[in-house]
PDB file of N, CA and C in Angstrom:
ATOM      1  N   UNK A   1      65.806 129.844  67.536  1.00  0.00           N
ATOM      2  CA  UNK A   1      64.974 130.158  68.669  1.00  0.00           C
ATOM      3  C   UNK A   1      63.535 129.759  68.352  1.00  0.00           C
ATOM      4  N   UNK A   2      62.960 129.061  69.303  1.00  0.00           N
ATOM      5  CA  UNK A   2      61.494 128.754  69.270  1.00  0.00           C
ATOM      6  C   UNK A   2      60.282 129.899  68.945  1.00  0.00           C
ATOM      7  N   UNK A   3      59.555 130.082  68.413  1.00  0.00           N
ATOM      8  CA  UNK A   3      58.689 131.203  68.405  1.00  0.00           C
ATOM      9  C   UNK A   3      58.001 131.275  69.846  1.00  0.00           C
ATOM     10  N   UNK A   4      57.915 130.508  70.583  1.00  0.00           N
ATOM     11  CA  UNK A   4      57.138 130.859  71.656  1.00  0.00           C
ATOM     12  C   UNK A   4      58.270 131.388  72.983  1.00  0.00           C
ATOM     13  N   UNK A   5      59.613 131.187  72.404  1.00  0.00           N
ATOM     14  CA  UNK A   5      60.791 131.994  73.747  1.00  0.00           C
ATOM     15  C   UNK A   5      60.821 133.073  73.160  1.00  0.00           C
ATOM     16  N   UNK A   6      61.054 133.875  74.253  1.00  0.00           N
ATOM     17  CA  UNK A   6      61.382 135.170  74.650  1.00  0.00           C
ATOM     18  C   UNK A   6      63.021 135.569  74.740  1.00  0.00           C
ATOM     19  N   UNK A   7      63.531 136.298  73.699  1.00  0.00           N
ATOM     20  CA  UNK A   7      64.324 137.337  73.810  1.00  0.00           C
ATOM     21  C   UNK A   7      65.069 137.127  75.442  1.00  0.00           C
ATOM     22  N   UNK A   8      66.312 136.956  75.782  1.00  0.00           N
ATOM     23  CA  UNK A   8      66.931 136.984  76.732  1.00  0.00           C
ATOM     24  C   UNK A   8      66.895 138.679  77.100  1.00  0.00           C
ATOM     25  N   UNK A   9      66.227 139.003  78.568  1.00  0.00           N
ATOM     26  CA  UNK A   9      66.418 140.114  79.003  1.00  0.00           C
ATOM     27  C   UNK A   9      67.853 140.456  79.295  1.00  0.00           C
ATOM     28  N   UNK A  10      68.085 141.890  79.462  1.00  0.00           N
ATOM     29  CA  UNK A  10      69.398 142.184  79.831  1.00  0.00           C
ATOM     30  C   UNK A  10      69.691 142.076  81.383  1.00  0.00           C
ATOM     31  N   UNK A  11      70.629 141.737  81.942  1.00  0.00           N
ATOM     32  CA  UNK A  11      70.783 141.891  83.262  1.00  0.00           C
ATOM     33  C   UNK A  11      70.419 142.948  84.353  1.00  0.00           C
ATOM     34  N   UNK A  12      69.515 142.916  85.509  1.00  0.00           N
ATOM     35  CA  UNK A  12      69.492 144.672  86.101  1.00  0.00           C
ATOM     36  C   UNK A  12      70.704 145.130  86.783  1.00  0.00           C
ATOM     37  N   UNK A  13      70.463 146.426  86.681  1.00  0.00           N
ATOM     38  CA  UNK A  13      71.988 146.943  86.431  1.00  0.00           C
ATOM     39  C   UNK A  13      72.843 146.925  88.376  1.00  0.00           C
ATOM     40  N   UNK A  14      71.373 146.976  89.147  1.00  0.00           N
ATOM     41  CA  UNK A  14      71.979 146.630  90.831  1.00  0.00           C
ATOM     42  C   UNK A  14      71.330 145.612  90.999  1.00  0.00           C
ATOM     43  N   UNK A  15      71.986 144.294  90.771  1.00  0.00           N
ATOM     44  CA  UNK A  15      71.793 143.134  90.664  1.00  0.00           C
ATOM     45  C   UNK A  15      71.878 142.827  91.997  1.00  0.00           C
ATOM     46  N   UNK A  16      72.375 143.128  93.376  1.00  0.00           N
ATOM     47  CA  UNK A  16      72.229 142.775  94.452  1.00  0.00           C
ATOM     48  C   UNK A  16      70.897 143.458  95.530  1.00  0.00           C
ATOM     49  N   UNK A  17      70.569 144.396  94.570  1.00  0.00           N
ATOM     50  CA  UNK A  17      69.213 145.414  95.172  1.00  0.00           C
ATOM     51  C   UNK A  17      68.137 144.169  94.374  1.00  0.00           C
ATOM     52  N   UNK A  18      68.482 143.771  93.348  1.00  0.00           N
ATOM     53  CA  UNK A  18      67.225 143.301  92.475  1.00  0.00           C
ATOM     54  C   UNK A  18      66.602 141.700  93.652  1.00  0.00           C
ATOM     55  N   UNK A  19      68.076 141.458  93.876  1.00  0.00           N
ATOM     56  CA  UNK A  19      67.923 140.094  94.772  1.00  0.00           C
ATOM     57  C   UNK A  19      66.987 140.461  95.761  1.00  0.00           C
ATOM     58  N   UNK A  20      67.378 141.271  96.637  1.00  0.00           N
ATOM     59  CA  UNK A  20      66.906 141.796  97.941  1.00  0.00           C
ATOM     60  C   UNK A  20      65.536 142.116  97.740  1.00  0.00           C
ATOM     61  N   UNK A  21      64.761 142.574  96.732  1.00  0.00           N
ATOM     62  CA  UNK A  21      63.633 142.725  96.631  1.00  0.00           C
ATOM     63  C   UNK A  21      63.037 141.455  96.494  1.00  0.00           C
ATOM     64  N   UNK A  22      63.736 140.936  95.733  1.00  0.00           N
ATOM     65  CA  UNK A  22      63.253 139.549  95.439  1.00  0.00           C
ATOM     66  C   UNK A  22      62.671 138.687  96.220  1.00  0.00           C
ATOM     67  N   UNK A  23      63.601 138.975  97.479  1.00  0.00           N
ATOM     68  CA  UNK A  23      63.979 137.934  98.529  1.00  0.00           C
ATOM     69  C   UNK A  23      62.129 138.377  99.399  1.00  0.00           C
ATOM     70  N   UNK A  24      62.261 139.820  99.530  1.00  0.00           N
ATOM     71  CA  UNK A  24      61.391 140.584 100.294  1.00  0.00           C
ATOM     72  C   UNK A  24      59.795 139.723  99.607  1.00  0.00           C
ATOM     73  N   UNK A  25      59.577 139.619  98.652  1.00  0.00           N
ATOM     74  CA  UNK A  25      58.649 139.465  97.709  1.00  0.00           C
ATOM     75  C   UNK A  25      58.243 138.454  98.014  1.00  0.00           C
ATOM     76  N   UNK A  26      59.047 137.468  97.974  1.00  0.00           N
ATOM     77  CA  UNK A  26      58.868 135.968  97.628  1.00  0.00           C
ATOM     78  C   UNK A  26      58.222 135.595  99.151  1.00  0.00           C
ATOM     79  N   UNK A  27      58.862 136.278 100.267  1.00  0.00           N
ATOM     80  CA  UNK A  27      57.883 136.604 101.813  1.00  0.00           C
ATOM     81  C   UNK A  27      56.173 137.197 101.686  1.00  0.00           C
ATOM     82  N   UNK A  28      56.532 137.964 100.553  1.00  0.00           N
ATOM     83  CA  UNK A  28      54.947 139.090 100.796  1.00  0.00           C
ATOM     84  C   UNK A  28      54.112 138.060  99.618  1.00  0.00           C
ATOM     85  N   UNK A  29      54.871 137.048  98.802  1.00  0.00           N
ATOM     86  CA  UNK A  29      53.906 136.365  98.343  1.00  0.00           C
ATOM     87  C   UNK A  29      52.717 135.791  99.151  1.00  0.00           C
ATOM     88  N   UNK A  30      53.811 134.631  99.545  1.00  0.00           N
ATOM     89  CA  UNK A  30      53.373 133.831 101.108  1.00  0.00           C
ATOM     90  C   UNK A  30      52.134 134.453 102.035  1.00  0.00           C
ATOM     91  N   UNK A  31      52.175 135.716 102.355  1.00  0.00           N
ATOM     92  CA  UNK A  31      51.427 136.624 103.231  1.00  0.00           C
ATOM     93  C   UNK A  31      50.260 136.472 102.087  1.00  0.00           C
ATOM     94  N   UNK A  32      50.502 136.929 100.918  1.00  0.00           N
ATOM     95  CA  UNK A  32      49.563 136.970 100.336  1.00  0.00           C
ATOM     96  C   UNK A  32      48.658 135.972  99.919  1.00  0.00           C
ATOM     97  N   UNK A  33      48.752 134.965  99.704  1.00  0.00           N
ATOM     98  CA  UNK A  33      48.405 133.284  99.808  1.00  0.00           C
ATOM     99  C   UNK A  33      47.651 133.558 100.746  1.00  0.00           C
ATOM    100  N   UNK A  34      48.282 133.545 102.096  1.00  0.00           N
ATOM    101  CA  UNK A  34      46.985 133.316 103.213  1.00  0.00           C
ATOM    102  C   UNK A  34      45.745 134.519 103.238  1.00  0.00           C
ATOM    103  N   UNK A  35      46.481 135.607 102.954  1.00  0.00           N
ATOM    104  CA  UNK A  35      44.929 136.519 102.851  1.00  0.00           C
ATOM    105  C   UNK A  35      44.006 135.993 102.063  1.00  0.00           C
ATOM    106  N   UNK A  36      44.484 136.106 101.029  1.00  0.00           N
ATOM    107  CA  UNK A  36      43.465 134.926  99.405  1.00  0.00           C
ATOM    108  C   UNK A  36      42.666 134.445 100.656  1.00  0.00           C
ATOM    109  N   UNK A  37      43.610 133.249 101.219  1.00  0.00           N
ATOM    110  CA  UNK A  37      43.108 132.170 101.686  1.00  0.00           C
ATOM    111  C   UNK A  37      41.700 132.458 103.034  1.00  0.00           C
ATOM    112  N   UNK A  38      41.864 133.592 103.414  1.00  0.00           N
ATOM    113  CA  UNK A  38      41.038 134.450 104.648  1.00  0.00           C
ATOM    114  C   UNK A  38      39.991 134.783 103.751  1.00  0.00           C
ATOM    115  N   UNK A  39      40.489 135.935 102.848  1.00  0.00           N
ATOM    116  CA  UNK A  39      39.572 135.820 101.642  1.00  0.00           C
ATOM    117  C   UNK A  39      37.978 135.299 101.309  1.00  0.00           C
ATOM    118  N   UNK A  40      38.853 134.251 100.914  1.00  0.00           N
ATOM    119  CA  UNK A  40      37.756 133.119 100.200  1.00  0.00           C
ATOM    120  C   UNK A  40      36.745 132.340 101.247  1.00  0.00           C
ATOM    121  N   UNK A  41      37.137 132.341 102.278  1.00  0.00           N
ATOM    122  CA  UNK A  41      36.607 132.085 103.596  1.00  0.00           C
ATOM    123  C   UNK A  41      35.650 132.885 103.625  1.00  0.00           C
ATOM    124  N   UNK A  42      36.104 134.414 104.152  1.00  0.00           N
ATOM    125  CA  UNK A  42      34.846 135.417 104.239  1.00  0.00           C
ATOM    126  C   UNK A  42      33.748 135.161 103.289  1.00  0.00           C
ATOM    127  N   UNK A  43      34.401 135.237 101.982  1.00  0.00           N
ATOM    128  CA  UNK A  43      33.519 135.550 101.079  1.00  0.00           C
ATOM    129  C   UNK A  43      31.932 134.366 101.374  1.00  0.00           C
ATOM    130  N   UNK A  44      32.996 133.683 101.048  1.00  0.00           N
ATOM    131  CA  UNK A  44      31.864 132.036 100.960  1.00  0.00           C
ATOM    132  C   UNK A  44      30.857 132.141 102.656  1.00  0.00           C
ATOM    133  N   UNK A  45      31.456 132.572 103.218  1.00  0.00           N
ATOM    134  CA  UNK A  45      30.134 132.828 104.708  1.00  0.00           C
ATOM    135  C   UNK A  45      29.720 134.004 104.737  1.00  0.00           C
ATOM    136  N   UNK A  46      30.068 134.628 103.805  1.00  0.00           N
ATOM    137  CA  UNK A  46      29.301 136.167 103.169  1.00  0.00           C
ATOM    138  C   UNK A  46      27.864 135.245 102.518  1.00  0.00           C
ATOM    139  N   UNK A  47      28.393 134.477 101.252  1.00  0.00           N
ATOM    140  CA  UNK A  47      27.351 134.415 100.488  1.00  0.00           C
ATOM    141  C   UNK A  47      26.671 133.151 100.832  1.00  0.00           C
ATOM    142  N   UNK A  48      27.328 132.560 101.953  1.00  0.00           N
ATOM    143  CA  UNK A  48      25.941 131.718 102.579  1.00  0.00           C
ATOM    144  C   UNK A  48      25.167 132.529 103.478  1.00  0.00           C
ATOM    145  N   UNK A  49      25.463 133.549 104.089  1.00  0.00           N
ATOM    146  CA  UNK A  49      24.555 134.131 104.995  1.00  0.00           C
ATOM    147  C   UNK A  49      24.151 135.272 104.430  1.00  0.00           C
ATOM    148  N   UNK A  50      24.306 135.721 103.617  1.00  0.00           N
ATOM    149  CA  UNK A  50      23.542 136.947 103.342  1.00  0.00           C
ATOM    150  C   UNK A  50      23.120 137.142 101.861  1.00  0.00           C
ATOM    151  N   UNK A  51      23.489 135.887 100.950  1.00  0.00           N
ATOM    152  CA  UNK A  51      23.074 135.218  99.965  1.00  0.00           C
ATOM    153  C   UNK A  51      23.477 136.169  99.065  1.00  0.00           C
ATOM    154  N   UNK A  52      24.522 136.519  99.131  1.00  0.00           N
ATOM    155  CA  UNK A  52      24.577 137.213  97.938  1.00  0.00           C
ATOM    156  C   UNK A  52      26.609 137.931  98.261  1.00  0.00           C
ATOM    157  N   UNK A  53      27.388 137.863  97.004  1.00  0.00           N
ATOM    158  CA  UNK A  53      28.637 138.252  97.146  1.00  0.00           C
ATOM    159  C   UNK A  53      28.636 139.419  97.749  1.00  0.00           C
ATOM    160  N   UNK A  54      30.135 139.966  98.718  1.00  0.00           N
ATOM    161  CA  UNK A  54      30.526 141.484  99.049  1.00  0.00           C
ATOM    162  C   UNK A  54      31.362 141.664  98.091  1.00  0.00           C
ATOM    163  N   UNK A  55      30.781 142.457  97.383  1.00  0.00           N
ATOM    164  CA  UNK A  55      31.318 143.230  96.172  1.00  0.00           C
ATOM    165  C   UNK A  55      32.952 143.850  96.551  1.00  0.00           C
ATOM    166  N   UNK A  56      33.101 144.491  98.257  1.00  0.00           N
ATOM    167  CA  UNK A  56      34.454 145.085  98.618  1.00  0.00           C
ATOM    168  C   UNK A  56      35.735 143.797  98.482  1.00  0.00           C
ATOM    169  N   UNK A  57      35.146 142.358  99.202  1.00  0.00           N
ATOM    170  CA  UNK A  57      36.129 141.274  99.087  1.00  0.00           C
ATOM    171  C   UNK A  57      36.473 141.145  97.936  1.00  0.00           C
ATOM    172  N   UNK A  58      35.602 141.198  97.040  1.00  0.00           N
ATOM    173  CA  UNK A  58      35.627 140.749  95.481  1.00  0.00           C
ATOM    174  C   UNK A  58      37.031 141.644  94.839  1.00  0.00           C
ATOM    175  N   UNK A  59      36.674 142.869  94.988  1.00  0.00           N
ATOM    176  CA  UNK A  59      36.855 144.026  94.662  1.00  0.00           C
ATOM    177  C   UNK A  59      38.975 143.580  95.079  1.00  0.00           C
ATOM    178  N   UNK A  60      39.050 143.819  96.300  1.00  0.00           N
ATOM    179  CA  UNK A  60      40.226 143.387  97.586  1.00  0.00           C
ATOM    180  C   UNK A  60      40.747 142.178  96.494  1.00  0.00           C
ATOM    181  N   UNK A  61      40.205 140.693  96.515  1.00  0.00           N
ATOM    182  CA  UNK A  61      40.575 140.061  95.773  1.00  0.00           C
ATOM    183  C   UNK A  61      41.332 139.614  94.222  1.00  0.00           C
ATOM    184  N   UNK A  62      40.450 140.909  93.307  1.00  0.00           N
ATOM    185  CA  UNK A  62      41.033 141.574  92.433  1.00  0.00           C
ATOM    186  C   UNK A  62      42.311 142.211  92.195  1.00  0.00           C
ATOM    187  N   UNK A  63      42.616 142.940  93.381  1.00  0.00           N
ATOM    188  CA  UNK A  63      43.741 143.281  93.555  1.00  0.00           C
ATOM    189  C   UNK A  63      44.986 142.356  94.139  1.00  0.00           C
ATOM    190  N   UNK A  64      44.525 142.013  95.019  1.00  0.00           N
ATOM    191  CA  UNK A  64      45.734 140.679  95.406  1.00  0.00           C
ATOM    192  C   UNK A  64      46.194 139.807  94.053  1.00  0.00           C
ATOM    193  N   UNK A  65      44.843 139.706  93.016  1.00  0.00           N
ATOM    194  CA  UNK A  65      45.244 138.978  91.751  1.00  0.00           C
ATOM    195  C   UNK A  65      46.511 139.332  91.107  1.00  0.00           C
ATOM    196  N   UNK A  66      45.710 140.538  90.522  1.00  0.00           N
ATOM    197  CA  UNK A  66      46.570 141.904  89.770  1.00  0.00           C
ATOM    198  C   UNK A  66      48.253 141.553  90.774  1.00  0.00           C
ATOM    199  N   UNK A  67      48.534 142.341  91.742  1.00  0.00           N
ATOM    200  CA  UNK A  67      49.299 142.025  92.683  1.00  0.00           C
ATOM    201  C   UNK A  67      50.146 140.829  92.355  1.00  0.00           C
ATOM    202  N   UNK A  68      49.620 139.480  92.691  1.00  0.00           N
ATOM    203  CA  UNK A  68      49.934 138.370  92.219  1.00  0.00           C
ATOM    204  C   UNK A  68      51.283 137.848  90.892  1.00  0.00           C
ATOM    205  N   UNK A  69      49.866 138.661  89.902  1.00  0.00           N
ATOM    206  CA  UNK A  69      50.702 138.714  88.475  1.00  0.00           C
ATOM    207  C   UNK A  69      51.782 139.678  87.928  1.00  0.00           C
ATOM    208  N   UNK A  70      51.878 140.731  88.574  1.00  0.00           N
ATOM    209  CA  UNK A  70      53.031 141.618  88.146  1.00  0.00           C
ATOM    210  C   UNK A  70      54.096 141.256  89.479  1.00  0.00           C
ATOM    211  N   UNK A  71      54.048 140.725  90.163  1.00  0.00           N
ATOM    212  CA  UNK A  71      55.193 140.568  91.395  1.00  0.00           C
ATOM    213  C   UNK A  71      55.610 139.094  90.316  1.00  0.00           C
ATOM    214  N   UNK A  72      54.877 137.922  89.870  1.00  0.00           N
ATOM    215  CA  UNK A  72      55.448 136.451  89.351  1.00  0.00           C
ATOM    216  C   UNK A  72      56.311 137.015  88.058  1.00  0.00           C
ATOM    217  N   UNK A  73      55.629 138.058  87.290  1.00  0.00           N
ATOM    218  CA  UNK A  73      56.977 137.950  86.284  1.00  0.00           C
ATOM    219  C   UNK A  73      57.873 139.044  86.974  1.00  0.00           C
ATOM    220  N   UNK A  74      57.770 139.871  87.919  1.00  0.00           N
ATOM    221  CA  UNK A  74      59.759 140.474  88.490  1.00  0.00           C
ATOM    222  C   UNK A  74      60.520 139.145  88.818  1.00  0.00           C
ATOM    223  N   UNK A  75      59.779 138.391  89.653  1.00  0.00           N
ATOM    224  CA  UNK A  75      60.570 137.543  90.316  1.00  0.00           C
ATOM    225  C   UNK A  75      60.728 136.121  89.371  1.00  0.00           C
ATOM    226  N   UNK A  76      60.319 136.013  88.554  1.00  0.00           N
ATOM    227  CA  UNK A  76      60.790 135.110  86.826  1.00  0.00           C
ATOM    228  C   UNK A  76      61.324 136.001  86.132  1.00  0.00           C
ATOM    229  N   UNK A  77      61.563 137.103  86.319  1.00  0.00           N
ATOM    230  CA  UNK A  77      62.292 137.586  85.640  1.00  0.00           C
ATOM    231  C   UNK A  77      62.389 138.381  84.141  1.00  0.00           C
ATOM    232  N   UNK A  78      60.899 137.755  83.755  1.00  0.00           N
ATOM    233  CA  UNK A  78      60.101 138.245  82.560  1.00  0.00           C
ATOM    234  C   UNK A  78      59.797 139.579  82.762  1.00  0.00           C
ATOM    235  N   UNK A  79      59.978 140.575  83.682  1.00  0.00           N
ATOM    236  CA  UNK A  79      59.755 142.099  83.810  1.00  0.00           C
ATOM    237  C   UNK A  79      60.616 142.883  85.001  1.00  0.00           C
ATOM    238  N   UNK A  80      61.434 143.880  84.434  1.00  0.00           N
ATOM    239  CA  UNK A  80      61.616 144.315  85.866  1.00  0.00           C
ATOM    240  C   UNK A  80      60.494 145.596  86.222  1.00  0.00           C
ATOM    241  N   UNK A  81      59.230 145.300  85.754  1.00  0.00           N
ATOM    242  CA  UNK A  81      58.165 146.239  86.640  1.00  0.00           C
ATOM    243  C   UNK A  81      58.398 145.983  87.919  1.00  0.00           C
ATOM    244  N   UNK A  82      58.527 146.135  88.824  1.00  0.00           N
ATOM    245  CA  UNK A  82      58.101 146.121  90.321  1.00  0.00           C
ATOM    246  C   UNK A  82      56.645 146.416  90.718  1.00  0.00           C
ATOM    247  N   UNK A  83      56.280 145.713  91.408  1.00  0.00           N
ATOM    248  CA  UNK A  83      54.947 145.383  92.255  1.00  0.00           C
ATOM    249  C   UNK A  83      54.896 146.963  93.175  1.00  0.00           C
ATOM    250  N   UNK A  84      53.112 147.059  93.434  1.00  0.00           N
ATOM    251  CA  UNK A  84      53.106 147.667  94.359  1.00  0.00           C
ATOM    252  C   UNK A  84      54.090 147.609  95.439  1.00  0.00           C
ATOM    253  N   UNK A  85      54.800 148.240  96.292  1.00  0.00           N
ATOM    254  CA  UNK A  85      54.126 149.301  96.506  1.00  0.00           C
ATOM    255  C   UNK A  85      54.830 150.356  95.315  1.00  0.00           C
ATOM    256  N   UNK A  86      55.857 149.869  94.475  1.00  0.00           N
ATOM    257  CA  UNK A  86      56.451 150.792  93.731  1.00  0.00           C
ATOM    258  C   UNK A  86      55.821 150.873  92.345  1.00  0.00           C
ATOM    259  N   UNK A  87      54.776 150.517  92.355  1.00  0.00           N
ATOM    260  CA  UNK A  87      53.657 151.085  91.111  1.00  0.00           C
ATOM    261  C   UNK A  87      52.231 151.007  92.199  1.00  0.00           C
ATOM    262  N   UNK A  88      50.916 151.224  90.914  1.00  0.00           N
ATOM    263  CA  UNK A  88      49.666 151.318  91.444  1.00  0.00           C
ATOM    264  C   UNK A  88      49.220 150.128  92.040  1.00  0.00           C
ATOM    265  N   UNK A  89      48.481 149.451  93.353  1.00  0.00           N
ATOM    266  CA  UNK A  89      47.879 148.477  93.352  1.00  0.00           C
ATOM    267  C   UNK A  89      46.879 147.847  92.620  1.00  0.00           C
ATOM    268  N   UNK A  90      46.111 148.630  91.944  1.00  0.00           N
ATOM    269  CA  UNK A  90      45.910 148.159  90.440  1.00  0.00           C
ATOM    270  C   UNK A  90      45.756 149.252  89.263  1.00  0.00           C
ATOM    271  N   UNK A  91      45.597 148.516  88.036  1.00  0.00           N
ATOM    272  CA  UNK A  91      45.586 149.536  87.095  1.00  0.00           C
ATOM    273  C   UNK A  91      43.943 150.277  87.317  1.00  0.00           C
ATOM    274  N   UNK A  92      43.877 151.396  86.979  1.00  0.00           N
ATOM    275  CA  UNK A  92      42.538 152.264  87.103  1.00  0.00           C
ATOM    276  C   UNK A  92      41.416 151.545  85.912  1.00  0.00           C
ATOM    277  N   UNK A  93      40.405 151.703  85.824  1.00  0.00           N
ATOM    278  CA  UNK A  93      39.700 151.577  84.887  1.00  0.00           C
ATOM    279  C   UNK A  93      39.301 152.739  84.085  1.00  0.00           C
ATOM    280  N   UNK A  94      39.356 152.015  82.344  1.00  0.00           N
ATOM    281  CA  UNK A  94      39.141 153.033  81.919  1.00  0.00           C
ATOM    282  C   UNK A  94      38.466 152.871  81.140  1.00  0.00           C
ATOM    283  N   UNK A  95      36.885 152.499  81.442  1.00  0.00           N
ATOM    284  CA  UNK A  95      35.903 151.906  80.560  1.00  0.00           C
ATOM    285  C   UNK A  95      35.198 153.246  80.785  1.00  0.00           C
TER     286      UNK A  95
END
């Protein structure tokens, strides 16, 4: 085995529930793409007109990230964490 592969996960155990989420996901990605995409829009005629970032988009954006990255490894398969809504939309800070 290569040092950089990963350990074959074990199978989930309701393998036809695991699909179905899957399926659901791979939709709420998509959705999520275009918000980004609304997003980045606002933002950028935020900070041409009022010269300066909205900290809330930023903030919103952050989370769609977060979001992003724990939904790509359920659905690769590298985790069965599940995505919001069945955990936190993001982790808390704990600085």
């Amino acid at each position: 085995m290569n040092s950089t592969q990963h350990p074959a996960l074990p199978r989930p155990e309701k393998l036809w529930l695991h699909g179905l989420i899957m399926l659901v996901l791979v939709m709420l990605v998509n959705l999520a793409q275009t918000v980004l995409g609304i997003c980045a829009i606002l933002q950028f005629l935020w900070m041409l007109f009022a010269k300066e970032r909205n900290a809330a988009i930023a903030r919103f954006g952050q989370g769609i990230a977060h979001w992003l990255a724990v939904t790509a490894r359920f659905l690769t398969g590298e985790s069965d964490e599940r995505p919001f809504p069945w955990t936190q939309w993001m982790p808390s800070d704990t600085d």
